[in-house]
C-alpha atoms as a PDB file:
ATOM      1  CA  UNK A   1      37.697 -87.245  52.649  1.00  0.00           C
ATOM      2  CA  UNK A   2      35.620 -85.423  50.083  1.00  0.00           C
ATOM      3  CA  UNK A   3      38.094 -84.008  47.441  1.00  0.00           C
ATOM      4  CA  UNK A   4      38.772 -80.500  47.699  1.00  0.00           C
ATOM      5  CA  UNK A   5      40.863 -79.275  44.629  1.00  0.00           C
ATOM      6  CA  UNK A   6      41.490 -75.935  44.754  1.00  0.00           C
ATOM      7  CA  UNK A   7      41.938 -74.432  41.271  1.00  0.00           C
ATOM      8  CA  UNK A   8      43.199 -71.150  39.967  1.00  0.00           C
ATOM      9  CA  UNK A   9      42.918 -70.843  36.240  1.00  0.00           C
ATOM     10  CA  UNK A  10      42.894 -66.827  35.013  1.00  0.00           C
ATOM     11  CA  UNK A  11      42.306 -67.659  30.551  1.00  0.00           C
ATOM     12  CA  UNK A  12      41.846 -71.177  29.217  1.00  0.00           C
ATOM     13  CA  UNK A  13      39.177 -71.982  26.397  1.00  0.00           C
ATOM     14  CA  UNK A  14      39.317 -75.789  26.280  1.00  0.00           C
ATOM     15  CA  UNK A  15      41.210 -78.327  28.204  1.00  0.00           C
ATOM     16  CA  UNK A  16      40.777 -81.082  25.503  1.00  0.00           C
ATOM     17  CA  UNK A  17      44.492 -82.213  24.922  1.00  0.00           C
ATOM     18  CA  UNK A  18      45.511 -82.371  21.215  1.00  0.00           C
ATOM     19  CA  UNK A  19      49.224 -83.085  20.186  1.00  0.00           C
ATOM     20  CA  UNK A  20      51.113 -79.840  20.126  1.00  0.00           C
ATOM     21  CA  UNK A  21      52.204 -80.458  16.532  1.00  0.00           C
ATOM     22  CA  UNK A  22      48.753 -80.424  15.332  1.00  0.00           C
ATOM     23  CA  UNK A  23      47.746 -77.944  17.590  1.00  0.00           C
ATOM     24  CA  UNK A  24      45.219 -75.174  15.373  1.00  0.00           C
ATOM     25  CA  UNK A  25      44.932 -71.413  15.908  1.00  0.00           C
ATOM     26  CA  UNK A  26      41.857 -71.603  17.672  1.00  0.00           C
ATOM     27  CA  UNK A  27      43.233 -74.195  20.441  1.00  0.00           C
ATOM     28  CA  UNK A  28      44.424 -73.426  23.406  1.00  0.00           C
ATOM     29  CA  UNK A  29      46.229 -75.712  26.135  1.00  0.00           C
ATOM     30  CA  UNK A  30      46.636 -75.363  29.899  1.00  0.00           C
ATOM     31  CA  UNK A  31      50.158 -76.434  31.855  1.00  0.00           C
ATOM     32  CA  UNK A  32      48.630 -77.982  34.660  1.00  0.00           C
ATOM     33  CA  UNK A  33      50.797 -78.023  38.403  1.00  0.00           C
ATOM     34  CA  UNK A  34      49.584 -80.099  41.068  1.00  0.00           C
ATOM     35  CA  UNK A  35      51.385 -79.649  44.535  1.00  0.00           C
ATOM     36  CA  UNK A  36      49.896 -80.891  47.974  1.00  0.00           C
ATOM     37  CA  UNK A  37      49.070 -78.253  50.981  1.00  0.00           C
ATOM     38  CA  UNK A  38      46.905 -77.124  53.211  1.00  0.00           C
ATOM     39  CA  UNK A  39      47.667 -73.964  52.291  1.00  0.00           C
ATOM     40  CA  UNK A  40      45.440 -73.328  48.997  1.00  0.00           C
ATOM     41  CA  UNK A  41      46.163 -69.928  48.961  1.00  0.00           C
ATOM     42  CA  UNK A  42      48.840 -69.362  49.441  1.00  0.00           C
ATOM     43  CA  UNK A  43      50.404 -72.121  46.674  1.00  0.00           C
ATOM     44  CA  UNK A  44      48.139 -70.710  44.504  1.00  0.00           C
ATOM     45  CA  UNK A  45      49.824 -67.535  45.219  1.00  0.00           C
ATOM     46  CA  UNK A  46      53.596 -68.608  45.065  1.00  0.00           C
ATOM     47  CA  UNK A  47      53.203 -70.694  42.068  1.00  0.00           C
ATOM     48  CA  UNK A  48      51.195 -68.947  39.690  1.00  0.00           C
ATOM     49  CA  UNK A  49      53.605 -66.509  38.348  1.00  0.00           C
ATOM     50  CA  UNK A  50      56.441 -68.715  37.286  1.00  0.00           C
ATOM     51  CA  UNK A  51      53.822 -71.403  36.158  1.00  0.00           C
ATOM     52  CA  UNK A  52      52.336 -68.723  33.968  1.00  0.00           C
ATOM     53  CA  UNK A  53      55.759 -67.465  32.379  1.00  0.00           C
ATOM     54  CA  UNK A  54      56.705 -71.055  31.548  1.00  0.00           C
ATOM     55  CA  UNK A  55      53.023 -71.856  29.605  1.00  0.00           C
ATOM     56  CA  UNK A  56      53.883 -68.788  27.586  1.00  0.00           C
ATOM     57  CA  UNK A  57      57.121 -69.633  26.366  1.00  0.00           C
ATOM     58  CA  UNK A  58      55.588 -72.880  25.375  1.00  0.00           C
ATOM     59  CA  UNK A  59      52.876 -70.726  23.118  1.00  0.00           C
ATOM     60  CA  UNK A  60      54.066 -72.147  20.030  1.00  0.00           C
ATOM     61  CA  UNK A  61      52.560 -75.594  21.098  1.00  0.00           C
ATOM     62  CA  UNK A  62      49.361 -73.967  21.865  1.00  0.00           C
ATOM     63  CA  UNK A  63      49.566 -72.944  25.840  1.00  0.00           C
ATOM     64  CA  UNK A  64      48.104 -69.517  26.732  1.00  0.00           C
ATOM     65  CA  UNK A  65      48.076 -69.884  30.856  1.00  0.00           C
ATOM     66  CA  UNK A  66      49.012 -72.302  33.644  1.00  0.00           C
ATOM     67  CA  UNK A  67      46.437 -73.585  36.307  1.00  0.00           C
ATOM     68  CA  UNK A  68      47.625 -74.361  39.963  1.00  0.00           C
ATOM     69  CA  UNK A  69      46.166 -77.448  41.629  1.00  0.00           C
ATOM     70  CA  UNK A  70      46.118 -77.890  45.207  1.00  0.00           C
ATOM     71  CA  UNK A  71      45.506 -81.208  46.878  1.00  0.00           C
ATOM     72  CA  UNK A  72      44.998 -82.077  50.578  1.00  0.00           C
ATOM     73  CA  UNK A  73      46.134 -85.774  50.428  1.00  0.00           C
ATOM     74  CA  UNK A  74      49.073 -87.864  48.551  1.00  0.00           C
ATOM     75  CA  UNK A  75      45.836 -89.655  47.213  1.00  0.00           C
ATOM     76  CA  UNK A  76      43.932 -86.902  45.721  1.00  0.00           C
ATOM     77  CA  UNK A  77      47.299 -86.235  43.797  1.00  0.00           C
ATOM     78  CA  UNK A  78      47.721 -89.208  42.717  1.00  0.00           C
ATOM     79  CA  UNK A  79      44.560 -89.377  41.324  1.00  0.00           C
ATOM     80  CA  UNK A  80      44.625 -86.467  39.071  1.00  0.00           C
ATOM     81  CA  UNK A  81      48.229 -87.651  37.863  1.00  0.00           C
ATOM     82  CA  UNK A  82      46.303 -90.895  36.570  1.00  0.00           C
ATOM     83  CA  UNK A  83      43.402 -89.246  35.212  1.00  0.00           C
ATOM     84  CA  UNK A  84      45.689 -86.663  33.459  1.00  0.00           C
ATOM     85  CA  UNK A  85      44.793 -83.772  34.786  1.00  0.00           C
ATOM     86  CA  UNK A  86      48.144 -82.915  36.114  1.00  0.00           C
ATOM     87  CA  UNK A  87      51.211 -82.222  33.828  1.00  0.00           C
ATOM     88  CA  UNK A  88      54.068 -81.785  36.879  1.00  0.00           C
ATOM     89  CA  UNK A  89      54.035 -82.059  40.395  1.00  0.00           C
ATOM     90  CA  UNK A  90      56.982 -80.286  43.031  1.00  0.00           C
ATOM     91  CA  UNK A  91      57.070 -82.504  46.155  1.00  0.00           C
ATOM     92  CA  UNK A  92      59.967 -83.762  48.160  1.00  0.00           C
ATOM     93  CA  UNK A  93      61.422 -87.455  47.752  1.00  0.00           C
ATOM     94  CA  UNK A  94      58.530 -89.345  49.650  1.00  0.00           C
ATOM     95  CA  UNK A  95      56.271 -88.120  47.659  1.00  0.00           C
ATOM     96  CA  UNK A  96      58.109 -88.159  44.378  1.00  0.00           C
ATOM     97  CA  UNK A  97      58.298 -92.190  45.465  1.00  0.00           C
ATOM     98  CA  UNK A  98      54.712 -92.076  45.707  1.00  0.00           C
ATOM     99  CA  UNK A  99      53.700 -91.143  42.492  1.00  0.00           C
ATOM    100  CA  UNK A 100      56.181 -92.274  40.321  1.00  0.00           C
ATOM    101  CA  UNK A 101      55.002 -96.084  42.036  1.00  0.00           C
ATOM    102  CA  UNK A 102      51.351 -95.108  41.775  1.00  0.00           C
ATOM    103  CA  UNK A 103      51.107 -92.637  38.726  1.00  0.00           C
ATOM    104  CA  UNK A 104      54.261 -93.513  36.934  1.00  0.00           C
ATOM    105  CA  UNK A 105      55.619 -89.941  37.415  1.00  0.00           C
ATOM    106  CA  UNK A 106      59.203 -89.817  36.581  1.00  0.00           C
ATOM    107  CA  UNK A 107      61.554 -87.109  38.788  1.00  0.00           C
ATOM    108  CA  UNK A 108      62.948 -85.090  36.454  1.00  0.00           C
ATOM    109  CA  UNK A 109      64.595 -82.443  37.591  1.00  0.00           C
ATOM    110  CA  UNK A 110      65.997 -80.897  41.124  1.00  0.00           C
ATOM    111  CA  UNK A 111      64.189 -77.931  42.724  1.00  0.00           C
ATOM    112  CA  UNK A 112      66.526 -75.785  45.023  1.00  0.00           C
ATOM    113  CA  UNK A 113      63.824 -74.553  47.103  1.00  0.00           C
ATOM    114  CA  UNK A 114      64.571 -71.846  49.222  1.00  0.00           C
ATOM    115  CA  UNK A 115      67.957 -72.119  47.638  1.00  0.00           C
ATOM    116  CA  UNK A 116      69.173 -75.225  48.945  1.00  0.00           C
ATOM    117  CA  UNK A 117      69.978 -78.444  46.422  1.00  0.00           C
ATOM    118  CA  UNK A 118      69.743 -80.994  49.164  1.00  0.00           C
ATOM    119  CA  UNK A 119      69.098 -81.235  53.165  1.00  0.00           C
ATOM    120  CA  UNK A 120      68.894 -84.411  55.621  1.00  0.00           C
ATOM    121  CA  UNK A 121      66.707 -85.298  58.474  1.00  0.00           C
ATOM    122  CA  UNK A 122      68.762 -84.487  61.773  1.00  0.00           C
ATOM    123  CA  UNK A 123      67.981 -86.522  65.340  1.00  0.00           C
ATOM    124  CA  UNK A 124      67.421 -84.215  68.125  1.00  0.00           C
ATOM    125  CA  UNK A 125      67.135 -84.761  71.588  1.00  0.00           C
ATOM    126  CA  UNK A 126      68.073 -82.537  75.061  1.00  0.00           C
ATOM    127  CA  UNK A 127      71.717 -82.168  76.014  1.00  0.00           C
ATOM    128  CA  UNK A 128      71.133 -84.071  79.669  1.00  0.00           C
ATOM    129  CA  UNK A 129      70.415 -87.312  77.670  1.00  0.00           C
ATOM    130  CA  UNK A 130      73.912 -87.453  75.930  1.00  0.00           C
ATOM    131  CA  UNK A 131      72.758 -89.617  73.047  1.00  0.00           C
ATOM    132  CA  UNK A 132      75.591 -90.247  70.494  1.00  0.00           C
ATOM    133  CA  UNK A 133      73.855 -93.123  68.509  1.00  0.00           C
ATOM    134  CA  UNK A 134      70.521 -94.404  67.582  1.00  0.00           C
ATOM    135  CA  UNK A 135      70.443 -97.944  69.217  1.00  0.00           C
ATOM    136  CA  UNK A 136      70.371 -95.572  72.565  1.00  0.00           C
ATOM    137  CA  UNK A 137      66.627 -94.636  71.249  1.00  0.00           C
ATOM    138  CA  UNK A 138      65.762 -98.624  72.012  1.00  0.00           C
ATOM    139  CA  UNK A 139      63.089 -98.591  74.846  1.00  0.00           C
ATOM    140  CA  UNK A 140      62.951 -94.283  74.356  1.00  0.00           C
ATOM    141  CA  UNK A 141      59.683 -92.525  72.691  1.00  0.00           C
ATOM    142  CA  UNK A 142      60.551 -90.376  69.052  1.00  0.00           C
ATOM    143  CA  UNK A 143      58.352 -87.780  68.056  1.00  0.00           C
ATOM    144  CA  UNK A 144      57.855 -87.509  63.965  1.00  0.00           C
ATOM    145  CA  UNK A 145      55.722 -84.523  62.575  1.00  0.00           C
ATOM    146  CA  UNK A 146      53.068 -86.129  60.384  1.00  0.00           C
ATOM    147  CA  UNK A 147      52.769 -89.158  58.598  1.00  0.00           C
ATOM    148  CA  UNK A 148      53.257 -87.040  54.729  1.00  0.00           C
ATOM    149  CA  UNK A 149      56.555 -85.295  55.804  1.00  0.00           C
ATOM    150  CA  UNK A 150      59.412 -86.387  54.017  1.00  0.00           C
ATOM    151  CA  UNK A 151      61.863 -84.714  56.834  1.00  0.00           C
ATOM    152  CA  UNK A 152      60.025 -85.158  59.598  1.00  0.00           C
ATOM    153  CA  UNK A 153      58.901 -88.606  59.319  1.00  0.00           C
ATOM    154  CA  UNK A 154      59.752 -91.207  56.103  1.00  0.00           C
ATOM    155  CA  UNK A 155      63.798 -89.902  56.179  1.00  0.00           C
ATOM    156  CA  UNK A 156      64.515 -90.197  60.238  1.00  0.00           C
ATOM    157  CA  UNK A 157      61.764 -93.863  59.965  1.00  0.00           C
ATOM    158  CA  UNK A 158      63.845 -95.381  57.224  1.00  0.00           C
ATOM    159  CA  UNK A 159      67.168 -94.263  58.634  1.00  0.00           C
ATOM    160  CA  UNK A 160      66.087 -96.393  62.135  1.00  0.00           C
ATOM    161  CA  UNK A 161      65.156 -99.450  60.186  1.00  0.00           C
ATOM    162  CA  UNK A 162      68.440 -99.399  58.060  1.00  0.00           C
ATOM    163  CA  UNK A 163      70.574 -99.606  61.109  1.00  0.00           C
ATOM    164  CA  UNK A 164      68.321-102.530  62.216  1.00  0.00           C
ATOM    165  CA  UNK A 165      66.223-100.962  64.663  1.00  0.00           C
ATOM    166  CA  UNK A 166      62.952-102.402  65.312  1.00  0.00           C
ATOM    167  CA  UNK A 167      60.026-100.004  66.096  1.00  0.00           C
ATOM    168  CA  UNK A 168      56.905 -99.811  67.214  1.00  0.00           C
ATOM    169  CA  UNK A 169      54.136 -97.256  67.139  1.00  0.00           C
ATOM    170  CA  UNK A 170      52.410 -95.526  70.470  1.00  0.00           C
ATOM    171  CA  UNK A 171      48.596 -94.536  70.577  1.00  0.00           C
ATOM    172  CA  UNK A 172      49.129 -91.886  73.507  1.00  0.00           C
ATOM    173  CA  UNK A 173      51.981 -90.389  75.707  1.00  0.00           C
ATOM    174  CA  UNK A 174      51.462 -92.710  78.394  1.00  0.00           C
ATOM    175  CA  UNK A 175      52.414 -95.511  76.839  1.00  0.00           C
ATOM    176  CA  UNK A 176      55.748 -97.196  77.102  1.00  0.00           C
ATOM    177  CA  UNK A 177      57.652 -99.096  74.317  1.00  0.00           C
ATOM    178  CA  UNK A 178      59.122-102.742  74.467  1.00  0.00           C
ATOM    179  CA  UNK A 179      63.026-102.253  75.872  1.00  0.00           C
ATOM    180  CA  UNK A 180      64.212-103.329  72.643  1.00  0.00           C
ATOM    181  CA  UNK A 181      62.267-101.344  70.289  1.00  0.00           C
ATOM    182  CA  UNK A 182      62.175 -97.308  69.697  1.00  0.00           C
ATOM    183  CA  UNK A 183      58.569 -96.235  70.686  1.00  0.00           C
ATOM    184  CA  UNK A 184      57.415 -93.527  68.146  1.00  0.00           C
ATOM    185  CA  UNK A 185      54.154 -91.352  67.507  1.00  0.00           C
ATOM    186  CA  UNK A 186      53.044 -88.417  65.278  1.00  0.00           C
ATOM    187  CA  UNK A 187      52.835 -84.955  67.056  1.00  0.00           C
ATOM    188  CA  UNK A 188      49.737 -84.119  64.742  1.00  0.00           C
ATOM    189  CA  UNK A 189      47.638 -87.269  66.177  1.00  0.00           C
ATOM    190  CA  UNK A 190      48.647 -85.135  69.743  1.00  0.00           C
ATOM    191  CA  UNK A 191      48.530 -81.190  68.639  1.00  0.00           C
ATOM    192  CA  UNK A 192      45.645 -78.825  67.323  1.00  0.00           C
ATOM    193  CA  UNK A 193      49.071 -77.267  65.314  1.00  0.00           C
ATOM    194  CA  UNK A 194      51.941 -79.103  64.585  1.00  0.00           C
ATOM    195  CA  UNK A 195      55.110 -77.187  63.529  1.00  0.00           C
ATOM    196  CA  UNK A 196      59.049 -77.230  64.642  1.00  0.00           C
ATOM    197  CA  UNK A 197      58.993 -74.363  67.554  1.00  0.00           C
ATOM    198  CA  UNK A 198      56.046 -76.888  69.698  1.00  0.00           C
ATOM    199  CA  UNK A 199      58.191 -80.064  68.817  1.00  0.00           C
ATOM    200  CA  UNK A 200      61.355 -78.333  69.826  1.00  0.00           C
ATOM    201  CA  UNK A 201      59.624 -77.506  73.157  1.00  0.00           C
ATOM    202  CA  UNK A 202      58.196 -80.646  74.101  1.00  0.00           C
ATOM    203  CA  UNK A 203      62.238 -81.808  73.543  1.00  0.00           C
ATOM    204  CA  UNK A 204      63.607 -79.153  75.563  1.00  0.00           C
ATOM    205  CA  UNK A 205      60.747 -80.093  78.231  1.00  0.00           C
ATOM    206  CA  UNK A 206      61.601 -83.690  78.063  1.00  0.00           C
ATOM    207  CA  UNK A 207      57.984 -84.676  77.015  1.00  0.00           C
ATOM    208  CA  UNK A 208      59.266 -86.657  74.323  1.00  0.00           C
ATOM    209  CA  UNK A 209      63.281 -88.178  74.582  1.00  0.00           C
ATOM    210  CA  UNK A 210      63.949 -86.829  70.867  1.00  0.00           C
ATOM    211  CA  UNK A 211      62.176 -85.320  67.726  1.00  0.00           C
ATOM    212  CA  UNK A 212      63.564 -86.034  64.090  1.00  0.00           C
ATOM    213  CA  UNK A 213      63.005 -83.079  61.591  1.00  0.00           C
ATOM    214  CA  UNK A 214      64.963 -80.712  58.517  1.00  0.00           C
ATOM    215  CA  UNK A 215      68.108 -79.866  59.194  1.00  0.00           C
ATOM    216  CA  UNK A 216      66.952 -76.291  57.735  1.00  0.00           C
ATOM    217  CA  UNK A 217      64.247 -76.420  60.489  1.00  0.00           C
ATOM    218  CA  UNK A 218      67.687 -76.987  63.006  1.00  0.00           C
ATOM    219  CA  UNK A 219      69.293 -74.311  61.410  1.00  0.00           C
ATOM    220  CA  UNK A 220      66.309 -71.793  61.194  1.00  0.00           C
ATOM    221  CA  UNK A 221      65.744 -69.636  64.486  1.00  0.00           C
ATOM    222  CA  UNK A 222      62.018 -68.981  63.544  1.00  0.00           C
ATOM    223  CA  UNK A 223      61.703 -72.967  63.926  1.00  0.00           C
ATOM    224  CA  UNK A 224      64.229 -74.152  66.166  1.00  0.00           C
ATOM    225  CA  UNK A 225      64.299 -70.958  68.670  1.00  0.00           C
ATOM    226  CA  UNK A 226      67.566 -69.932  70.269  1.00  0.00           C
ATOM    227  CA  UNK A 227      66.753 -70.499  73.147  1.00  0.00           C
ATOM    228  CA  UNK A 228      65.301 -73.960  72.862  1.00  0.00           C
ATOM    229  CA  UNK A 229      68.455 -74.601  70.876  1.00  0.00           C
ATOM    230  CA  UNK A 230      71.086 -74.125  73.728  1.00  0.00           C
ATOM    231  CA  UNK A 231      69.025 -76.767  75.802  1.00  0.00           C
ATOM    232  CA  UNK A 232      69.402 -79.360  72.694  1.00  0.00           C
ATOM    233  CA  UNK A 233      72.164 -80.907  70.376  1.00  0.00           C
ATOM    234  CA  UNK A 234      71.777 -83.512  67.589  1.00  0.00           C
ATOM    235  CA  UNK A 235      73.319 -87.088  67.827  1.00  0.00           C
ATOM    236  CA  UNK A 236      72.496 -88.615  64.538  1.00  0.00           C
ATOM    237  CA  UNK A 237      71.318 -87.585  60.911  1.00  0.00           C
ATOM    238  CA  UNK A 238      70.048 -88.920  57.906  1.00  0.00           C
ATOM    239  CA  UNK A 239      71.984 -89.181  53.885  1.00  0.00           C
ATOM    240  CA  UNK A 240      71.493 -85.772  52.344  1.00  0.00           C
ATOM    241  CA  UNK A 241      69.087 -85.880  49.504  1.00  0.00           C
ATOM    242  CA  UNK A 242      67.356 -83.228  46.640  1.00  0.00           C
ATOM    243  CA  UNK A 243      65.503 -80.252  48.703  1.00  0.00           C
ATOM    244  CA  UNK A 244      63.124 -80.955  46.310  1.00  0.00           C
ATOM    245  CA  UNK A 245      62.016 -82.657  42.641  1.00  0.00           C
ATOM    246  CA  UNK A 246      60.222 -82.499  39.910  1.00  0.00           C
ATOM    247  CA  UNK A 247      58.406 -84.627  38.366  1.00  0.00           C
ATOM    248  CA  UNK A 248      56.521 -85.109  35.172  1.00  0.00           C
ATOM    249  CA  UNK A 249      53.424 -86.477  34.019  1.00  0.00           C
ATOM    250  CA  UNK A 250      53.895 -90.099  31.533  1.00  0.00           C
ATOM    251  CA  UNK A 251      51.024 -88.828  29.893  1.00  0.00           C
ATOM    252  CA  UNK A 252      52.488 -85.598  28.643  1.00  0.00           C
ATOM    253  CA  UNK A 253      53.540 -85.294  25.323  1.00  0.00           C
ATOM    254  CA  UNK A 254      57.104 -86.083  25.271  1.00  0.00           C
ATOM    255  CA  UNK A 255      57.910 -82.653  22.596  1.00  0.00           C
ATOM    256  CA  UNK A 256      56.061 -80.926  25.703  1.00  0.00           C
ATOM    257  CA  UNK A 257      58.200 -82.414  28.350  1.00  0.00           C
ATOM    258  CA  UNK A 258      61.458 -81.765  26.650  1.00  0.00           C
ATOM    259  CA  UNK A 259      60.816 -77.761  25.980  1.00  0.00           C
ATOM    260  CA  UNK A 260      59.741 -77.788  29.684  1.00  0.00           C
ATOM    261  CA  UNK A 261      62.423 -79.075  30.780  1.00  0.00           C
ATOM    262  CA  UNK A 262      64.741 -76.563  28.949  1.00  0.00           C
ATOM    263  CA  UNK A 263      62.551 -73.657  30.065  1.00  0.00           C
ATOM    264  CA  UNK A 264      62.592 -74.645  33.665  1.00  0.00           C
ATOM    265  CA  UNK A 265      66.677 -74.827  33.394  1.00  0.00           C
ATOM    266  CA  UNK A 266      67.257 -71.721  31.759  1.00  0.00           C
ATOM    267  CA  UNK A 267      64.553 -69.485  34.405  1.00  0.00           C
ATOM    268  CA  UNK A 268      67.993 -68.685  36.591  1.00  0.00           C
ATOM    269  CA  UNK A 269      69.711 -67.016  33.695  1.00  0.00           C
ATOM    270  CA  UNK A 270      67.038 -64.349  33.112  1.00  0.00           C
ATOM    271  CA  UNK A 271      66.064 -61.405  35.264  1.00  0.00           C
ATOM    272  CA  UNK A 272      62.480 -62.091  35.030  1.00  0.00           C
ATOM    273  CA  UNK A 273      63.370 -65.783  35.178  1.00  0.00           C
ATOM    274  CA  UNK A 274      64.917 -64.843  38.712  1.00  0.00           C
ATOM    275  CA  UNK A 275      62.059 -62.987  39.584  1.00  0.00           C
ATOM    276  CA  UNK A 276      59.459 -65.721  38.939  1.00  0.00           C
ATOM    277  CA  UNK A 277      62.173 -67.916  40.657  1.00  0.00           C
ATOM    278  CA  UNK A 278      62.122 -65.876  43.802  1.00  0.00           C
ATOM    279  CA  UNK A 279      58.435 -65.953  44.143  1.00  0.00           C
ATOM    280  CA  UNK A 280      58.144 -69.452  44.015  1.00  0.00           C
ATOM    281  CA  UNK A 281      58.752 -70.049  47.843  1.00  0.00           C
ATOM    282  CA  UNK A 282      62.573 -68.569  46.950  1.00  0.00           C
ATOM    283  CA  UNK A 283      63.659 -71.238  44.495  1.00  0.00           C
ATOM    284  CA  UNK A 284      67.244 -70.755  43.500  1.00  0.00           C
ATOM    285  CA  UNK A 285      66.933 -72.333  40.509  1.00  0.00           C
ATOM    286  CA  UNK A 286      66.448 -76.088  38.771  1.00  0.00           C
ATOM    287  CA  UNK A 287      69.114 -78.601  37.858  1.00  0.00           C
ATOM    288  CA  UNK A 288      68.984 -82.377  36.464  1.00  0.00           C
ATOM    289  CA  UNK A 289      69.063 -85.268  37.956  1.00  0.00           C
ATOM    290  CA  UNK A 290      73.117 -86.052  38.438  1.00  0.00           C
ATOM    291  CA  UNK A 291      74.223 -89.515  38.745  1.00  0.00           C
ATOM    292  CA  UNK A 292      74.494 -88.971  42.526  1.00  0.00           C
ATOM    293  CA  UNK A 293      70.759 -87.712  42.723  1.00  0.00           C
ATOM    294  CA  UNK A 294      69.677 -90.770  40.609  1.00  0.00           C
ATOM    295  CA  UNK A 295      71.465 -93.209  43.133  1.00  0.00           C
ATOM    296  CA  UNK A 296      69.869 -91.584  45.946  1.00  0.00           C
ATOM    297  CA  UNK A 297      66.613 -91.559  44.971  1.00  0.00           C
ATOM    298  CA  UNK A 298      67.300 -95.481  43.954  1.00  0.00           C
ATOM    299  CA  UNK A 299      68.243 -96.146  47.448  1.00  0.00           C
ATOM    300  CA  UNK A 300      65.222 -94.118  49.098  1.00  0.00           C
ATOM    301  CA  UNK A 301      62.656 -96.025  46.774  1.00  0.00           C
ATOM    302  CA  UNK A 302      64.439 -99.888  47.448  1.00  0.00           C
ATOM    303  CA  UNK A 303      63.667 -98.681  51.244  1.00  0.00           C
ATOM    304  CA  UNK A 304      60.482 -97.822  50.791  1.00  0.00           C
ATOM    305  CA  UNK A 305      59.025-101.304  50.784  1.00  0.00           C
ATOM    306  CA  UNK A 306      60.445-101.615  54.181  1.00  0.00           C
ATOM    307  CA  UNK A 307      59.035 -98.540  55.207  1.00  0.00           C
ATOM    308  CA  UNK A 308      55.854 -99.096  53.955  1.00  0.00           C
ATOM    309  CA  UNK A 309      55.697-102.167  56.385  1.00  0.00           C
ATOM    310  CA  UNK A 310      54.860 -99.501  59.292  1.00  0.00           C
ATOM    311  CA  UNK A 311      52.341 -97.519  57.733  1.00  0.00           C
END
């Protein structure tokens, strides 16, 4: 795929990177956020204004203004961490694994987007089946979102294989899975749009014997409509883990890191803090990564070999 960064940058003179302590009057640096979407615009849009108050209060080590990078692909990110042309990255814990394997970006710090610290992947299926375990999905089809999604795919995948459930993948609807595996496919190789309201509809249907996604998508009526939601029930869900994390750039200077790190923690005890807060997709605020994160996180990436078996 030809690499489509999408770049908003309002007053930067020079991105040449010079240590902050030796940083002259007539330099100026640029805090650079990478994040991946399809949605250029509107990232651009939600992330600009707290991105831009945090360069400023980092002035005295020569930042003037923050530039939002949007990539299509894990890869493209990836790429820009290693080449250095991305300071921090938000992204939930699959792709957090991703680029702290690939790019050597550590998490850092939680992000309690939309004002939640942590969520879990819940397994959904209609009422008539009666499900009450995941070995009753041996020799039944899954639906996951996409093959990116955190929630809606790595979470529910990893979950299976942990209880010792073998799977295997489906190329259309018509096919059938071996009795003792759990058939799966991706409802964006299937739909022009993938989102919650057509997977929960294809459940209530029964075009598809469950669907594994957010528990905020369960608990949100705009996703999971009420009355798709009387016709359905959950039977299984994943660990809770951070809504969503931070992480930071090896390459950045570590004075850098440590002031943006303090910044980012203190946002929530400011009014314009809050309001930059709010704007950024309704972040409640950030907080470090507690022993209990840190084991979680441990746990998701010693699975990850396993899951990266069925890629």
């Amino acid at each position: 795929m030809k690499k489509t960064t999408v770049a908003f940058l309002l007053a930067c003179s020079s991105l040449i990177w010079t240590p902050p302590t030796f940083a002259s009057n007539s330099e100026t640096l640029t805090l650079n956020y990478g994040v991946i979407s399809s949605k250029a615009k509107k990232r651009i849009k939600d992330s600009y204004p707290l991105f831009s108050y945090v360069a400023k209060q980092l002035n005295h080590l020569g930042y003037t203004d923050a530039k939002i990078n949007v990539y299509p692909t894990i890869d493209e990110l990836v790429s820009a961490l290693q080449q250095g042309e991305v300071d921090i990255v938000s992204s939930t814990i699959y792709p957090a694994l991703i680029v702290k394997r690939r790019a050597q970006a550590e998490p850092f710090l939680v992000r309690w987007k939309k004002g939640e610290e942590s969520y879990n992947s819940v397994f959904v299926t209609h009422k008539k089946n009666e499900y009450n375990d995941l070995s009753q999905l041996q020799g039944k089809v899954i639906g996951f979102e996409d093959r990116a999604s955190t929630s809606g795919y790595f979470l529910p995948m990893v979950t299976l294989l942990s209880h010792g459930l073998e799977v295997q993948q489906l190329t259309s609807l018509q096919s059938k899975p071996d009795a003792d595996k759990v058939g799966y496919f991706f409802f964006d190789d299937m739909l022009r749009e993938t989102n919650e309201v057509n997977m929960t509809m294809w459940t209530a249907k029964g075009m598809v014997d469950a669907i594994a996604y957010s528990s905020s998508n369960w608990n949100n009526p705009k996703d999971t409509p009420a009355a798709l939601k009387q016709q359905l029930h959950t039977f299984a869900h994943t660990n809770d883990y951070p809504r969503s994390i931070m992480s930071i750039s090896h390459l950045l200077d570590p004075v850098v890191a440590t002031q943006l790190k303090a910044i980012l923690l203190e946002l929530d005890q400011s009014p314009i803090g809050l309001e930059v807060l709010e704007s950024y997709q309704e972040t409640k605020k950030f907080s470090v990564l507690n022993n209990q994160a840190n084991d979680l996180l441990y746990e998701a990436e010693q699975l990850l070999t396993k899951f990266d078996a069925h890629q």
